[in-house]
Each structure stands twice: as C-alpha cells, then as structure tokens.
Protein backbone atom coordinates (compact mmCIF):
# COMPACT_ATOMS: atom_id res chain seq x y z
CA UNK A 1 -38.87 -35.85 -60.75
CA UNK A 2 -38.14 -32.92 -63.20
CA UNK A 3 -37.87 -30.67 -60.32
CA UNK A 4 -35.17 -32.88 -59.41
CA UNK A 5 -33.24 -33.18 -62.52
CA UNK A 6 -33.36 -29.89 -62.43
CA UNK A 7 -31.92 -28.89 -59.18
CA UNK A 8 -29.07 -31.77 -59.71
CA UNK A 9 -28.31 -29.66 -62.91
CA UNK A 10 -27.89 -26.29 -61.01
CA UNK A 11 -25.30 -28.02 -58.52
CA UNK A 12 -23.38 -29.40 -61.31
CA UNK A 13 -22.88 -26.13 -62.59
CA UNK A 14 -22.27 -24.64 -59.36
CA UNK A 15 -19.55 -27.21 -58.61
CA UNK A 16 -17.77 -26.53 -62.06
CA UNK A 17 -18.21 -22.95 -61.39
CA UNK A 18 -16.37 -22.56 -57.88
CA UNK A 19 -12.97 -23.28 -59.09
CA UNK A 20 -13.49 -19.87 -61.40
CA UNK A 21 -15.23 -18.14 -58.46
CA UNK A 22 -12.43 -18.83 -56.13
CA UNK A 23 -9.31 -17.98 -58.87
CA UNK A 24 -11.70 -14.69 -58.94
CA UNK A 25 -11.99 -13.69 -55.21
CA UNK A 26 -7.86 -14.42 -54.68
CA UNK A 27 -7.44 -12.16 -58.01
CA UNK A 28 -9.65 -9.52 -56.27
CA UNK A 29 -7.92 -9.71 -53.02
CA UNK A 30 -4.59 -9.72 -54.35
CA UNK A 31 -5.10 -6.43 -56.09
CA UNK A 32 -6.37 -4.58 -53.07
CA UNK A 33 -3.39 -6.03 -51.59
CA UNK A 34 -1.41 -4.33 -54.16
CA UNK A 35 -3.34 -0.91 -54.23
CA UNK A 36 -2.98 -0.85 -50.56
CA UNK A 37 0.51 -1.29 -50.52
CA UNK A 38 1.21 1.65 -53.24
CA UNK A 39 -0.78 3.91 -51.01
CA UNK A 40 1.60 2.56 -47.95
CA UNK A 41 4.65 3.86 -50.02
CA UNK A 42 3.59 7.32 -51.37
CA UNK A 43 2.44 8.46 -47.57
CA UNK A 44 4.46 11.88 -47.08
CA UNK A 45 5.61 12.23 -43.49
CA UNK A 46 5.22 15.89 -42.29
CA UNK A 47 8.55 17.67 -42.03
CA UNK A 48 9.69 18.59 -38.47
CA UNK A 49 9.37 22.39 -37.54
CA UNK A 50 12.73 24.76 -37.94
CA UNK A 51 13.19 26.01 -35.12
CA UNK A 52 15.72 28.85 -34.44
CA UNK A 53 16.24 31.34 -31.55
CA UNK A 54 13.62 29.87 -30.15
CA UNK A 55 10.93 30.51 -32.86
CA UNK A 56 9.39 28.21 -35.13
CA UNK A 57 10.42 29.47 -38.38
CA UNK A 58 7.78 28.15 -40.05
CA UNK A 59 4.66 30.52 -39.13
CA UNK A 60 6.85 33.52 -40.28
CA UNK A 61 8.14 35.00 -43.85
CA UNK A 62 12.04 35.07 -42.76
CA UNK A 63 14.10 38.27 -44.07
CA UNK A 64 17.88 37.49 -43.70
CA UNK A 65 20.09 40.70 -44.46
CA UNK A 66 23.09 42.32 -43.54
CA UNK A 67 23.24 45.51 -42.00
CA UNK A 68 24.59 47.78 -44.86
CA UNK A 69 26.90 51.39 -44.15
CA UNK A 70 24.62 54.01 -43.17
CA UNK A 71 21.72 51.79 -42.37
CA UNK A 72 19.94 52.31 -39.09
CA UNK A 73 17.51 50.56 -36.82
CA UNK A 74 15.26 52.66 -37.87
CA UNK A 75 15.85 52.70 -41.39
CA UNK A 76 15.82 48.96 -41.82
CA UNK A 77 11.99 48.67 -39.48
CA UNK A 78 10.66 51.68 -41.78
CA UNK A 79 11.89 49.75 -45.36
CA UNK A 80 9.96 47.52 -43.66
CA UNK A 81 6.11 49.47 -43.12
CA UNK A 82 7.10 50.19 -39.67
CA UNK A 83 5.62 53.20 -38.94
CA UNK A 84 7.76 55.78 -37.12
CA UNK A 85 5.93 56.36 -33.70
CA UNK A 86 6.28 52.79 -33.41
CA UNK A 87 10.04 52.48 -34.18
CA UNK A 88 10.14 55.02 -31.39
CA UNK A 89 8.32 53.20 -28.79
CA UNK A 90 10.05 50.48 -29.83
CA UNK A 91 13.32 52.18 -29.16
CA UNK A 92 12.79 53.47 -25.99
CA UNK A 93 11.04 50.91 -24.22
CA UNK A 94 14.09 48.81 -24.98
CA UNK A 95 17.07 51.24 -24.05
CA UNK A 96 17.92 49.62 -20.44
CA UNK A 97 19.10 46.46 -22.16
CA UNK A 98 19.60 47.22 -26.20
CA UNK A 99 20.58 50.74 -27.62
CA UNK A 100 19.33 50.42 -30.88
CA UNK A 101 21.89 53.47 -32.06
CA UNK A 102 24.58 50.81 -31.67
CA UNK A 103 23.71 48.44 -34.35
CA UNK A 104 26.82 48.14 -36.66
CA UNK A 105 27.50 48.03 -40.16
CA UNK A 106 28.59 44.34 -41.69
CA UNK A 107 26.11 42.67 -39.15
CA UNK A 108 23.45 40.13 -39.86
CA UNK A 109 20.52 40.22 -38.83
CA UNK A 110 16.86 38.07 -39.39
CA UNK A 111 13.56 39.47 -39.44
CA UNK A 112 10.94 37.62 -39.16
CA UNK A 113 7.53 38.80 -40.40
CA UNK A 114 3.71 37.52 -40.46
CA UNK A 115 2.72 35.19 -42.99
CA UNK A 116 -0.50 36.91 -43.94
CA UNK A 117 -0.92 39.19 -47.17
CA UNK A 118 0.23 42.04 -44.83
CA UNK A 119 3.59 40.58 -43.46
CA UNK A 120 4.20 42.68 -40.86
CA UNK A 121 7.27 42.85 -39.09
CA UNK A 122 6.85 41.29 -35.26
CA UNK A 123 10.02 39.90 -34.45
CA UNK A 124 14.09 41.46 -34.96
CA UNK A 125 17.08 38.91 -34.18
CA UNK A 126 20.39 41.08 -34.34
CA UNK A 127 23.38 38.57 -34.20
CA UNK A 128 26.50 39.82 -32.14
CA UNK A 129 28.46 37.11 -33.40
CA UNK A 130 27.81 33.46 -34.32
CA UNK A 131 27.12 32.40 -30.54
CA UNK A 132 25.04 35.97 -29.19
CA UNK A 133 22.15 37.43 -30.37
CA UNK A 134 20.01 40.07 -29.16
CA UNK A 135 16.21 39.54 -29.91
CA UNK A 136 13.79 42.23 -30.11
CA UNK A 137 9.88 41.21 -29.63
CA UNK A 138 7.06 43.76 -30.97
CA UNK A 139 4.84 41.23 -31.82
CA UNK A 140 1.96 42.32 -28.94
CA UNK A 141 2.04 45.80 -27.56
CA UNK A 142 4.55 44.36 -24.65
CA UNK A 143 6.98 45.01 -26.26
CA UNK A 144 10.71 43.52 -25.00
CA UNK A 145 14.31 42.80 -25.35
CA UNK A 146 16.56 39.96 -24.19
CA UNK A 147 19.94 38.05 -25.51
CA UNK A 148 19.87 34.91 -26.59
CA UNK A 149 22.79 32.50 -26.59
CA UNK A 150 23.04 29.42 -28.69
CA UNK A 151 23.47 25.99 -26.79
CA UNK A 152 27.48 25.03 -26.81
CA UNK A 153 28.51 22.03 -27.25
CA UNK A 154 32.31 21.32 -25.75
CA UNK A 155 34.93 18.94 -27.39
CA UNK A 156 38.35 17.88 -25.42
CA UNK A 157 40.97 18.17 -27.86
CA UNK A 158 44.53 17.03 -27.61
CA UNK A 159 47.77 18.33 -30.09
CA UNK A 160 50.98 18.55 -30.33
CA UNK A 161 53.34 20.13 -32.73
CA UNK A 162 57.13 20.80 -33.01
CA UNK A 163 58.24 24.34 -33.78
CA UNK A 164 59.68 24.91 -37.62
CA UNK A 165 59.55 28.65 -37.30
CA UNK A 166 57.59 30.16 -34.64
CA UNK A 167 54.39 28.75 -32.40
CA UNK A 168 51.66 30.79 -34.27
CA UNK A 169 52.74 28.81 -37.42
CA UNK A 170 52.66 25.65 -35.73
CA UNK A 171 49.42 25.98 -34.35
CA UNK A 172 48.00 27.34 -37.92
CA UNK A 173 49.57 24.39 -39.23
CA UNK A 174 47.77 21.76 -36.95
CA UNK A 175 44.36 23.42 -37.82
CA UNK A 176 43.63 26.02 -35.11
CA UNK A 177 43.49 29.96 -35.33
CA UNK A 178 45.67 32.81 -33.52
CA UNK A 179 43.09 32.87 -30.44
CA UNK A 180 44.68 29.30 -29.45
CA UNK A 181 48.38 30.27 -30.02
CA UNK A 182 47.30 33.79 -28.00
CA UNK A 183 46.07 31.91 -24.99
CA UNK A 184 49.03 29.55 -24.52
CA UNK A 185 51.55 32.45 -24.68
CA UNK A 186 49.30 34.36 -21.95
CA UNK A 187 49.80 31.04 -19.86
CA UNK A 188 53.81 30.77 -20.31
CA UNK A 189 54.22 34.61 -20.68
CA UNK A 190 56.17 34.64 -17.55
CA UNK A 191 58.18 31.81 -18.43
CA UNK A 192 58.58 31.02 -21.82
CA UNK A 193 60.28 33.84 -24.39
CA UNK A 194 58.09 33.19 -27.94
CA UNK A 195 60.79 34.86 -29.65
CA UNK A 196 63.53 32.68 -28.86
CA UNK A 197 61.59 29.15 -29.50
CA UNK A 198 64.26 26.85 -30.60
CA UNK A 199 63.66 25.03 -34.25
CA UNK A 200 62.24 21.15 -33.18
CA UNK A 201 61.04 22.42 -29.73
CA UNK A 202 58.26 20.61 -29.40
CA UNK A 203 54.17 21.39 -27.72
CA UNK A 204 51.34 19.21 -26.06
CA UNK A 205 48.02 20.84 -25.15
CA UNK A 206 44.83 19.42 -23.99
CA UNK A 207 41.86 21.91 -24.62
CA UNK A 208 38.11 22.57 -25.31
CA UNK A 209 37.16 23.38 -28.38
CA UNK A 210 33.33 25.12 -28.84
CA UNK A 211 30.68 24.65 -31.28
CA UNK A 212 27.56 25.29 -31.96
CA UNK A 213 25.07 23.20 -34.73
CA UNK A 214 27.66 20.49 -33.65
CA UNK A 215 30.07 21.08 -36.73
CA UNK A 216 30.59 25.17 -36.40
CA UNK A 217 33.70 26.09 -34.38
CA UNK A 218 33.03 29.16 -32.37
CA UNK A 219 36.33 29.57 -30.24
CA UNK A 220 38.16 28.05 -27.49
CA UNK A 221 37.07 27.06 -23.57
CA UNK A 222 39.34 25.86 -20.98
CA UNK A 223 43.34 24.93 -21.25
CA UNK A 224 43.23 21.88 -19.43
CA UNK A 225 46.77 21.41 -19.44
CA UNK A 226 50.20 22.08 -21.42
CA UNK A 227 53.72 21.37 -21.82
CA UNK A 228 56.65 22.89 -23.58
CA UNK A 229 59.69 20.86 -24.38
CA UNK A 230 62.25 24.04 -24.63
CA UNK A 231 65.89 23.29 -24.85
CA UNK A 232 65.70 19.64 -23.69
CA UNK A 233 63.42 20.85 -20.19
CA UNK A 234 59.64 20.07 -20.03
CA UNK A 235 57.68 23.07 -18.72
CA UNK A 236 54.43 21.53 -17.16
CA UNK A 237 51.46 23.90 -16.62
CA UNK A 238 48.15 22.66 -15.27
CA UNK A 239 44.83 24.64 -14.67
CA UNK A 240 43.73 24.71 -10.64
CA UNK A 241 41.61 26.24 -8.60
CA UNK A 242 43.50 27.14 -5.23
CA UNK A 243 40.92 29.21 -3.85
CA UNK A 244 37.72 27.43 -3.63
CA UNK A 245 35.99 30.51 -2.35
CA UNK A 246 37.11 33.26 -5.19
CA UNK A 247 36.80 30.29 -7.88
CA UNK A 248 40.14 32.24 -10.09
CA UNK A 249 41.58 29.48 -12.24
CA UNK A 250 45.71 29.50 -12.45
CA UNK A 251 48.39 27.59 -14.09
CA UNK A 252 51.12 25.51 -12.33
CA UNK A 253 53.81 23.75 -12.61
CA UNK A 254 54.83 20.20 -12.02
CA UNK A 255 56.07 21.59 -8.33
CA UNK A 256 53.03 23.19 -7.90
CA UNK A 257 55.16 26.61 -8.65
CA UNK A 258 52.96 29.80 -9.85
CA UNK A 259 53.37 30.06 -13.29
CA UNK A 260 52.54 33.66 -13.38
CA UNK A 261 55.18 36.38 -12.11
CA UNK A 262 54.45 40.07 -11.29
CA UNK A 263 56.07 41.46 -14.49
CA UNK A 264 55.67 39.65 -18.20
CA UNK A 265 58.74 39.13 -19.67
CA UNK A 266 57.90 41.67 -22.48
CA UNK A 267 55.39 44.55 -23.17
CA UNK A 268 54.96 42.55 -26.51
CA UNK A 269 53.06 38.81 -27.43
CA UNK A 270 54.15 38.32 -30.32
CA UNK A 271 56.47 38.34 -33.38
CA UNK A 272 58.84 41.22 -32.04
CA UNK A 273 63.19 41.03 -31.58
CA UNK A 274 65.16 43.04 -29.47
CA UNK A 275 66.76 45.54 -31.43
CA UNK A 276 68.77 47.19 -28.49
CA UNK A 277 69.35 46.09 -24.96
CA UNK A 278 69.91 48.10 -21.76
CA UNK A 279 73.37 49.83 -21.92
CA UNK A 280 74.92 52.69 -20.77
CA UNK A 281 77.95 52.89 -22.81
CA UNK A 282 75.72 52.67 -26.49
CA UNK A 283 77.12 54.66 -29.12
CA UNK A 284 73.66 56.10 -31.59
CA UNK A 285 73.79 56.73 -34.66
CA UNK A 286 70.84 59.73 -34.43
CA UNK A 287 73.36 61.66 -32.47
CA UNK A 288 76.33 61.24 -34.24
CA UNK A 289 78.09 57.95 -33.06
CA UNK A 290 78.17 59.59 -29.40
CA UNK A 291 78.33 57.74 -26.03
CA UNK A 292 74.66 58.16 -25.25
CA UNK A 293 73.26 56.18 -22.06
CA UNK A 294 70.09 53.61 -23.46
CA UNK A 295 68.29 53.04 -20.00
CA UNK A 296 65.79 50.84 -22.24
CA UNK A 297 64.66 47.86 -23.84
CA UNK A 298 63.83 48.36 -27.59
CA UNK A 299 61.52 45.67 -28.92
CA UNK A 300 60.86 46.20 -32.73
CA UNK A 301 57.75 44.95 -34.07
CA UNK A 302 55.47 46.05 -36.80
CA UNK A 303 53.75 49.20 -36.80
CA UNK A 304 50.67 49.33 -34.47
CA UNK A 305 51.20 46.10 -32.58
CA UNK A 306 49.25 46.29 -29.33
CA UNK A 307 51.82 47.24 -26.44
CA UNK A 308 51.05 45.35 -23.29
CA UNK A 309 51.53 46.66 -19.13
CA UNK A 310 54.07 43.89 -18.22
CA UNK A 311 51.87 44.63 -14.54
CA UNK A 312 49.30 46.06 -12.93
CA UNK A 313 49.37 49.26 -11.81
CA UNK A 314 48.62 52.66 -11.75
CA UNK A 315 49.31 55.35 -14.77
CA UNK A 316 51.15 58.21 -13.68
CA UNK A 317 51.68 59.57 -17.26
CA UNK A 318 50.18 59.85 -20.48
CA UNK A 319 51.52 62.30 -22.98
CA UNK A 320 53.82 63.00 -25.70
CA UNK A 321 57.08 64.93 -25.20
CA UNK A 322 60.26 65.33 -26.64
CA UNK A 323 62.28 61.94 -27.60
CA UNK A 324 59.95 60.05 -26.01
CA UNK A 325 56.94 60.48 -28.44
CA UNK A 326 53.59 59.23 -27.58
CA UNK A 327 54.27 57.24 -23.66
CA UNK A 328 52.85 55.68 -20.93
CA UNK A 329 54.07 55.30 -17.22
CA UNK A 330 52.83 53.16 -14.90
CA UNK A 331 53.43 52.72 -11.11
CA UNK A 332 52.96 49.47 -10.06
CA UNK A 333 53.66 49.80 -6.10
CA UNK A 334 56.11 51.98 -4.20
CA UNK A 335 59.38 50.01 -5.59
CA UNK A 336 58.63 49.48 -9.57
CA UNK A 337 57.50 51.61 -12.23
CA UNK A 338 57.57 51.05 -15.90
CA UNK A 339 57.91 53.04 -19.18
CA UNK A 340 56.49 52.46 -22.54
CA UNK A 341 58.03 54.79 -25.32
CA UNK A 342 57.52 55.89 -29.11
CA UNK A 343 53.88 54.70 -29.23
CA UNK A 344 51.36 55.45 -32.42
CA UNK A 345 48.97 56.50 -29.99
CA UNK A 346 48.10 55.81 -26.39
CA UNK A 347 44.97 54.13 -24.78
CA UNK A 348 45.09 55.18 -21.15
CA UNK A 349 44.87 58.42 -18.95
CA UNK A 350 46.54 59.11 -16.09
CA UNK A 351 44.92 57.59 -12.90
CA UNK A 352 43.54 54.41 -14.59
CA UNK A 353 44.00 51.51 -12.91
CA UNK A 354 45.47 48.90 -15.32
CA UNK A 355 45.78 44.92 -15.34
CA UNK A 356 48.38 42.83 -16.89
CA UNK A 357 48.66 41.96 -20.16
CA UNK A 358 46.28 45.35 -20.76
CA UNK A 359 46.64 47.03 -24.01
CA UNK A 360 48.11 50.30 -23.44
CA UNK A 361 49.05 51.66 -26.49
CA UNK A 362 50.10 50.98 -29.98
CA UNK A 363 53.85 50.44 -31.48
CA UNK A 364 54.54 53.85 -33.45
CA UNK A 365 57.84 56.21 -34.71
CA UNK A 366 56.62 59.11 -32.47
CA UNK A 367 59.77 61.14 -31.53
CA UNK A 368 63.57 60.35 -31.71
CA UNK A 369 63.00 56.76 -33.49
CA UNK A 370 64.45 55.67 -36.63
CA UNK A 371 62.01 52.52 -37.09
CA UNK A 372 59.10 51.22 -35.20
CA UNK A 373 59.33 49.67 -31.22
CA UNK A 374 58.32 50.13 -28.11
CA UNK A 375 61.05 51.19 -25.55
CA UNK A 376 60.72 49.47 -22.17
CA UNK A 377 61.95 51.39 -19.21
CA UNK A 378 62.30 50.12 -15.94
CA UNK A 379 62.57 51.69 -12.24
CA UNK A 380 63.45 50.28 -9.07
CA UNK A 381 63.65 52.07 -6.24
CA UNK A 382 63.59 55.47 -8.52
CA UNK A 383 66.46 54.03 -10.47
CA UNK A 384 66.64 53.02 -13.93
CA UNK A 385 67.71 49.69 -14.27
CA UNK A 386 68.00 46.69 -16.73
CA UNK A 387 64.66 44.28 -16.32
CA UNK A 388 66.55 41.14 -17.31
CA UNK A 389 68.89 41.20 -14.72
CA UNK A 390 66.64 42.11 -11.87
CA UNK A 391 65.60 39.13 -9.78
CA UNK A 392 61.56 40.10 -9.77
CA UNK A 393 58.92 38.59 -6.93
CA UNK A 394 56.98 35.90 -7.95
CA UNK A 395 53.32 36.17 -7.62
CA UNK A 396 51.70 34.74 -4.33
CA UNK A 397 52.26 30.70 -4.17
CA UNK A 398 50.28 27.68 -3.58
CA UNK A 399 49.26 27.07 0.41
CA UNK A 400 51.41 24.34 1.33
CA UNK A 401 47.85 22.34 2.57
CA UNK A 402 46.75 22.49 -0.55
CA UNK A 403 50.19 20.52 -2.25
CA UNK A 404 48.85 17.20 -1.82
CA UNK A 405 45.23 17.49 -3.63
CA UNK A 406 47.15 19.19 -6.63
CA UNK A 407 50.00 16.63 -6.80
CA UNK A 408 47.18 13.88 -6.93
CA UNK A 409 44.46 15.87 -9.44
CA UNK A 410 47.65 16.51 -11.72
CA UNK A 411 49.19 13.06 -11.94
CA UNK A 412 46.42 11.69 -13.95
CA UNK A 413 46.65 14.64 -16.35
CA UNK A 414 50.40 14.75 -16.68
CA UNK A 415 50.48 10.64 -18.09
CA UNK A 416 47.52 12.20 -20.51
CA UNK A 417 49.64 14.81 -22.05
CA UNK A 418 52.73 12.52 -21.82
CA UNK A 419 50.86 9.92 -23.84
CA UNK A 420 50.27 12.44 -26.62
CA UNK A 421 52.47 11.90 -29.76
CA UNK A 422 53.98 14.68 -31.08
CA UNK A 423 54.08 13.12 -33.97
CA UNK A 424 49.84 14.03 -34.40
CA UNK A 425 48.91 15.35 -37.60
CA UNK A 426 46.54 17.78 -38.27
CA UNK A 427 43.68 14.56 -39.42
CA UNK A 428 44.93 12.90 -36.11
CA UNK A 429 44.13 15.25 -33.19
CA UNK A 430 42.08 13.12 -30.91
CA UNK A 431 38.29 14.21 -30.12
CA UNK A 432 37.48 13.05 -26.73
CA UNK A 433 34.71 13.61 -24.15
CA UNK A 434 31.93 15.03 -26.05
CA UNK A 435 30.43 17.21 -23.02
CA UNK A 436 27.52 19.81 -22.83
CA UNK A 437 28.15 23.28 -21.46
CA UNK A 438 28.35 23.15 -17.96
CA UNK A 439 26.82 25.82 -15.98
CA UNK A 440 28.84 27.98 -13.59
CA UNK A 441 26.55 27.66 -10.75
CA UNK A 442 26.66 24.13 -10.51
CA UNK A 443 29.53 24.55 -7.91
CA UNK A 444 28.30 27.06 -5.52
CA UNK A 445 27.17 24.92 -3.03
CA UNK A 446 30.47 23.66 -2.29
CA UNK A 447 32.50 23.53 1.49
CA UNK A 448 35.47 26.20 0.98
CA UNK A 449 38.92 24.83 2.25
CA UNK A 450 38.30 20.82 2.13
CA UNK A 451 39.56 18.28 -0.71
CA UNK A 452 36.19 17.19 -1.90
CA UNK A 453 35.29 20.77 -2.66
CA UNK A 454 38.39 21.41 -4.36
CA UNK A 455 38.04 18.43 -6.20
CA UNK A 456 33.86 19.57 -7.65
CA UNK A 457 35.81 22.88 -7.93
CA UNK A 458 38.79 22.30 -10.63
CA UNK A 459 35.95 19.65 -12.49
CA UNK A 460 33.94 22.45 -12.79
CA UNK A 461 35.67 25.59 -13.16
C-alpha cells in the first residue's frame, strides 16, 4: 500500500510538472529557431570572378599604367624583373604579328602579374583603343601574340535636327561627335554643298551606334538611311547592296539614282567658302590690279585642313614650283585631270594610285597666296575649264532588274524616317533594336543575282 501512495505521489508531480516541461522544450526550440535564422542572414555569397580580356582577374596582381614619353617595351618588362634575354625572346618570337618598337606614348596598358611573393610578370594587354587590344602571353615558355576585340553591342538610333548654323553644330547639338557629321557628308558629298546649308533646313538619320560594357560609346556602324530637306526638296539616300557577289554597300536615292558621282563637289569636307571662282577676266591685287586669267577654284579654309582627290586617279605630279607652292596633280582617265595648289605640305608621290575622298595634302600659303586655300584646277580634254559648269558622268547606275527589290526593301524604311519628328531633342532620340554584332560571314552562302539573296544581303551587310 505505501508503495502505492508512493507511486500516485510521483505522477502527481509529474502531471503538475509537464505544463513547465513543455513551456521549456517550445522556449528551447524557439531559440534554435532564432539562432538558425541569424546564421541564414549573415551567409556571404562568393563574389563572381572579373573577368577581362579573357582572364580572370582575380588569380593575378593587376598593374594598370600608361605608357609614359620615352618608355619602351622593354623598359616597362625590365621595371618590372624581366630579365633582358627574355624581353628579347619575347620580342622576336612575336614580330610576325606585334612589333613591340611600335608601342606609343599616351597608351594604356595592363599587366597582369602572379599573385605569389614573387609576382612575376606573365601576361601584357596593350590597348589600341577602347575596342582593340593586343595581348602578349609569356606565361609558359610558348610564348604568343594575338588581338583581342571586345564584344559590340549595336543600338539603332534615329535623329533629326534643323540647321541653325552649319550640320557639324547640329549634330554636336543632338549629342553625337564629328565622326557622325563626317560620314553623312561622305554620303551626300556629291550632292549636297555643306557650305551652303540653308538656316531651318532640316535632317533625319537612322544609324547604329556601338558600345561596348553596354553604356561606353565606341563609334558609329552602318547609315541605315537619311534624308535632307534642302530648299523645300527631300534628298532620300538609302544603304543597298546591288552586287550580291562583291558585297560594296552604296547609297541611293528615292529613284534608285547613284548617289555618288565621279568627282566630289569640292577637294574640301568641311567649314571652307569660296573665296574666288573660275574667271578669266579677274583683276589681282598681288599683281597690281591687272587682268590676270584665274583658271581655279579657291576654297579658303583654315590652315592645314586635309585637302581631298575629288576622284580617283593617278598622280602625275608632286612638287613645289613657282606660284603654285606645294601641289598635287592627278589624272583620273584620258579626259580629266585635276590640280590642287598652295598646299602646307603634300602626302602623295607621283605614280600612286589614289581613291576618292583620299587625303592628299594639307591647306597651306606656299607660293603666290595672300591667305590660306586650296586652288582647284580642272582639265578636260587638256583644257582648263570651270568644274561647276561642266556636266560630269555619273558613276555606274543601278541594273534595271534589280529596281523592283530596292523600290520594295526601301518603302518600309522611307515611312521610318518620314515618321521621325524633327522636332527630337537630344533626351528624345529613340533607341531601337538592341542587336549583337553580326558577323560578316553569315552571308556567304548566299545565291548571287536572285531577290532572296539580295534580301539576306542588305540585312546583313
């Protein structure tokens, strides 16, 4: 019986105990809860690996510099522990693709070195420019050399500006550099004069813009398409590919007329006047207010502007003599030849072969000159003769098979540049058709002379 009582008296105490057992164990649990949780929020994820040029940064000690004046390849690898017979090697197992003597001051450059207490030098990334880099690899004893390009990423753009002053200031104005304004005037050089833009004239271009690290603008691609508005007329030009086979990209018109002609309307891009015109009755000053013959074209423009061949052609003379200064001649087939005048200094021999829109020379005040310009001479048929009144061939025009296909690729591009506003501000310009790089090759399989290859052709080149 007292083991009874006894027993009875343990479960009693048991049974007023649990409630305080139980509070205990939830108390308990909670808190590992808690700890666990706090451990949950202080985990450190591991950061991803840099990776640049195609290294990861991370296993090396990075040196970024600048190539200073004086500074050689060699000087930089010995400041470095790299011991001469080495930089040698080094040097001339890489001389069929990188002359190391040709490194230039004001470059950057990365080197990247071992991470151990000795931290030598094993790899040396020479940037070109922000796209190209040339990458030298001494790492192992195979030692080699190869460019590297960064991946480009293409944006469509679309603007439009009127003309206040002159087209380089309206295209600074909207955002874009000199390269842009360059480009457009090499398109309409043939028909549109840059110095005689009329104020509120008005521009639409559609264009590729590249970058790199998707926010760094590294140039220009394509002209898709443009179109002046020049004294009331809209001058259409389109990029096409006519010649499936050769792949050359030119501009056309909304006729499917050749925008390019065989001779540029001047020998000069940009920001130049006409200071004296073709005339044989011109009295000059330089020789005492005397009837003197001008068989030229004087366009004044600031001292060592880059003169332009307004064709190709051959030069037949490079010298200076007499009036004429520093010149260049240039025959450009048995009926023309042209003349360039007073020049700072000349590029070109005689016998080179030279393309248009090739910089010849340089405007100067060598020989009879009184301020700096380039005169333009002109012969036809071994005469001299005024180049504005001559009625020049036109370059070789559009098969008329090939009329239809262009008249249908450029209808949906013409409403696109139509629909552009020209009142776009700079924080307007569209940003359309985020595309990758394409690459060149991607049309080579195509049929030469049939729509459907035109059509892969002009998407891709």
């Amino acid at each position: 019986m007292l083991l009874f009582y006894v027993k009875n008296c343990n479960l009693l105490k048991l049974k007023k105990l649990l409630p305080f057992l139980f509070i205990l164990i939830l108390f308990s649990c909670e808190k590992k809860k808690k700890k666990e949780a706090v451990i949950k929020k202080v985990e450190v994820k591991k950061p991803k690996p840099v990776v640049k040029y195609g290294f990861i940064f991370d296993n090396y000690k990075i040196i970024n510099d600048t190539i200073k004046e004086g500074e050689s390849f060699g000087l930089i690898m010995g400041r470095y522990n790299v011991p001469f017979p080495k930089i040698n090697e080094i040097a001339t197992k890489i001389k069929d693709t990188f002359d190391v003597r040709r490194i230039r001051a004001g470059k950057p450059y990365t080197l990247l070195m071992s991470k151990d207490s000795i931290q030598k030098p094993q790899i040396f990334i020479y940037k070109n420019n922000k796209v190209n880099a040339t990458i030298i690899n001494f790492k192992d004893s195979a030692i080699t050399s190869y460019h590297y390009k960064k991946p480009i990423k293409l944006i469509e753009r679309k603007v439009a500006g009127k003309i206040t002053s002159n087209f380089s200031n309206a295209i600074d104005s909207l955002g874009f550099n000199a390269v842009l304004a360059n480009e457009i005037a090499d398109i309409y050089a043939w028909t549109v004069d840059f110095y005689r833009l009329q104020k509120d004239d008005t521009f639409k271009i559609i264009f590729e813009e590249k970058f790199i690290n998707d926010t760094v603008s590294v140039g220009y691609g394509k002209i898709k398409a443009a179109v002046f508005n020049h004294r009331g007329k809209d001058l259409y030009a389109y990029r096409y590919v006519a010649d499936s086979i050769k792949k050359e990209a030119a501009y056309y018109d909304n006729e499917a007329g050749l925008l390019r002609r065989q001779f540029l309307k001047s020998p000069i891009k940009f920001k130049y006047r006409i200071s004296s015109r073709y005339n044989l009755k011109r009295k000059i000053k330089l020789y005492g207010n005397k009837v003197r013959p001008h068989r030229g074209t004087d366009f004044a423009a600031a001292y060592g502007t880059p003169i332009m061949t307004t064709a190709s052609g051959t030069v037949i003379e490079s010298a200076r003599r007499g009036g004429n200064g520093n010149y260049v001649k240039i025959r450009h087939n048995s009926t023309y030849t042209t003349q360039y005048l007073h020049m700072k200094r000349r590029k070109v021999r005689v016998g080179d072969y030279v393309k248009q829109g090739e910089v010849i020379g340089w405007v100067g005040m060598t020989g009879n000159t009184s301020g700096p310009h380039v005169c333009y001479r002109f012969w036809k048929n071994g005469k001299q003769v005024d180049p504005f009144r001559q009625k020049l061939p036109s370059a070789k025009p559009m098969k008329e098979a090939l009329k239809p296909h262009y008249f249908k690729f450029i209808t949906p591009i013409q409403r696109e540049l139509d629909s552009i506003p020209v009142s776009l501000q700079k924080e307007e310009i569209l940003e359309i058709n985020e595309t990758t790089e394409r690459k060149r090759n991607d049309t080579t399989k195509d049929k030469p002379n049939k729509n459907d290859s035109l059509e892969k052709t002009n998407k891709a080149l």
